[in-house]
C-alpha atoms as a PDB file:
ATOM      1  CA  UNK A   1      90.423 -34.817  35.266  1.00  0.00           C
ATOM      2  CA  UNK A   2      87.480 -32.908  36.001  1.00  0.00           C
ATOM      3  CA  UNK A   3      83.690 -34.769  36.596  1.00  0.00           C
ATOM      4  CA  UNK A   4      81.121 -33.437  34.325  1.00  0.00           C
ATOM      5  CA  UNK A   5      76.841 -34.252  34.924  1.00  0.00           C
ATOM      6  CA  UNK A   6      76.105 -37.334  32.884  1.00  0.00           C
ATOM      7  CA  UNK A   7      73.765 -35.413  30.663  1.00  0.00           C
ATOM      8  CA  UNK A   8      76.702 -33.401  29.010  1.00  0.00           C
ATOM      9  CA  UNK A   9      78.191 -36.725  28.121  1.00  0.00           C
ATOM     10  CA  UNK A  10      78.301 -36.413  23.931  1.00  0.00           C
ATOM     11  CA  UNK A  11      79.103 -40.347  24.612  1.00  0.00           C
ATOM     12  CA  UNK A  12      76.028 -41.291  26.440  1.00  0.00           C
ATOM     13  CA  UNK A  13      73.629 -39.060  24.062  1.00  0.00           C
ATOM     14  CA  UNK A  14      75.076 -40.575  21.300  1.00  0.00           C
ATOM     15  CA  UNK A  15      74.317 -44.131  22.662  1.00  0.00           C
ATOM     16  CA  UNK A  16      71.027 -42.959  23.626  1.00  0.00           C
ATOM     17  CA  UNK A  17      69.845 -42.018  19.790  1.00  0.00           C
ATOM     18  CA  UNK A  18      71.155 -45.016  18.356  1.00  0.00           C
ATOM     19  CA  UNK A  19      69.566 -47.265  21.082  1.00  0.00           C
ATOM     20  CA  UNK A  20      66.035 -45.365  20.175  1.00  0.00           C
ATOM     21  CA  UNK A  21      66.346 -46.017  16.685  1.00  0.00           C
ATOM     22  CA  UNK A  22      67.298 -49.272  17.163  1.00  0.00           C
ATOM     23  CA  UNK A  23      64.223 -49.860  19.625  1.00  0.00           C
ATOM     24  CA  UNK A  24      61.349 -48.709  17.564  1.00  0.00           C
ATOM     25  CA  UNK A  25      63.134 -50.642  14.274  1.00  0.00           C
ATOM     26  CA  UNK A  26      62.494 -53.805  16.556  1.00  0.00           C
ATOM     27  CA  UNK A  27      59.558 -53.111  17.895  1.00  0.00           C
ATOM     28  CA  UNK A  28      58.060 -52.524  14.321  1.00  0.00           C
ATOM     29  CA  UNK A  29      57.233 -48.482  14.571  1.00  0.00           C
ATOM     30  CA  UNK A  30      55.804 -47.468  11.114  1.00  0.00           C
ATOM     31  CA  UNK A  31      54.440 -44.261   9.441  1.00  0.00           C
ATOM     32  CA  UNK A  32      52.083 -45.988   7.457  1.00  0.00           C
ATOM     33  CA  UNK A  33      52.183 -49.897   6.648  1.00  0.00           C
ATOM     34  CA  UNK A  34      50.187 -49.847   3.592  1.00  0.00           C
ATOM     35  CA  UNK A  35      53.009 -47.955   1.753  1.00  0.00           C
ATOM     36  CA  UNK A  36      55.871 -50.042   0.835  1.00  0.00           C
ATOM     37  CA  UNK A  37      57.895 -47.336  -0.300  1.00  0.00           C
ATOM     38  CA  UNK A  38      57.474 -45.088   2.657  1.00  0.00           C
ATOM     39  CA  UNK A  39      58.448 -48.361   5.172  1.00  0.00           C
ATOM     40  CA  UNK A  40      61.615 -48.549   2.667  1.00  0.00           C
ATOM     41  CA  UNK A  41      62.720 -44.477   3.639  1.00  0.00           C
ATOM     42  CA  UNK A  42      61.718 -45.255   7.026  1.00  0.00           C
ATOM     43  CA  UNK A  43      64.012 -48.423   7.411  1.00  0.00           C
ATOM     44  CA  UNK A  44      67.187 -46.534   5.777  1.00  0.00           C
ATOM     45  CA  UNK A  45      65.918 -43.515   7.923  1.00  0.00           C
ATOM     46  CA  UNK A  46      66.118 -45.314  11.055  1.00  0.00           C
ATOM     47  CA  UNK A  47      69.700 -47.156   9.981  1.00  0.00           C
ATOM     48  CA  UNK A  48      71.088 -43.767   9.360  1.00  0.00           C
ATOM     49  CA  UNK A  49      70.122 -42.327  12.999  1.00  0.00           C
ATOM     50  CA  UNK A  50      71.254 -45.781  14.524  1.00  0.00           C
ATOM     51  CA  UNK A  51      74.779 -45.379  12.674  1.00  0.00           C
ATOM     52  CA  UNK A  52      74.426 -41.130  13.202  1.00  0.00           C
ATOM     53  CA  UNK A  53      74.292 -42.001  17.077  1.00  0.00           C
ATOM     54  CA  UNK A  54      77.304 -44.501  17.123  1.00  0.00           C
ATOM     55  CA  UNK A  55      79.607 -42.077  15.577  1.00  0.00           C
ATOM     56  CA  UNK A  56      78.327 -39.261  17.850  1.00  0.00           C
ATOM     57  CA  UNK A  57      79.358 -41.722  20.776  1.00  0.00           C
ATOM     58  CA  UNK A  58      82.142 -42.612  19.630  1.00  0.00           C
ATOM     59  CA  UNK A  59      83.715 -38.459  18.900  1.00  0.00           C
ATOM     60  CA  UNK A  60      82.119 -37.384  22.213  1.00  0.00           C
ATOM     61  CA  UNK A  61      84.488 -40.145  23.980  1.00  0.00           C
ATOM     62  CA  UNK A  62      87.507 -39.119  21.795  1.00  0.00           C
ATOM     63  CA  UNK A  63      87.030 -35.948  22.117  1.00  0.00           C
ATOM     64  CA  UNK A  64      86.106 -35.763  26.028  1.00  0.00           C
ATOM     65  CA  UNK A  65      88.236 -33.886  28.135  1.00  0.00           C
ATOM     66  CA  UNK A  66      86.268 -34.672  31.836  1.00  0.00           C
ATOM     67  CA  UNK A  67      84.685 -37.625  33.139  1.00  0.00           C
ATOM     68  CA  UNK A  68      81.374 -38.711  33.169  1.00  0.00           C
ATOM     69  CA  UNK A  69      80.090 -38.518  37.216  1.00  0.00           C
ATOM     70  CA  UNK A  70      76.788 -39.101  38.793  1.00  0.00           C
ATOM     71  CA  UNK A  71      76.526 -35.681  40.897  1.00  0.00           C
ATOM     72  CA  UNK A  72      77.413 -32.172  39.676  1.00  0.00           C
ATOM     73  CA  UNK A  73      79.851 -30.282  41.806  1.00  0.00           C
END
């Protein structure tokens, strides 16, 4: 199996997205805080991207046909 550069990796962008959506819901990253309803669309916003990026992860490793390396050749 061939190498590929780590940034073609569907697997690693995937994990990448979710694990920025998942960081600002933790860290408390709002729009607006006086707006109940727009912190409610933001919340299932930020769910959607964390679960969007899972499932990108997890078809870029089922459907990868080279492995991930550290240098381009």
């Amino acid at each position: 199996m061939e190498n590929k550069p780590f940034w073609q990796s569907r697997t690693l962008w995937g994990l990448v997205i979710s694990g920025i959506a998942m960081a600002a819901a933790h860290w408390g990253v709002q729009i607006s805080p006086d707006d109940a309803a727009v912190n409610d669309i933001i919340e299932i916003v930020s769910k959607v991207v964390e679960i969007a990026g899972l499932v990108y992860a997890f078809y870029g490793r089922v459907t990868a046909k080279k492995t991930v390396g550290l240098t381009s050749k």
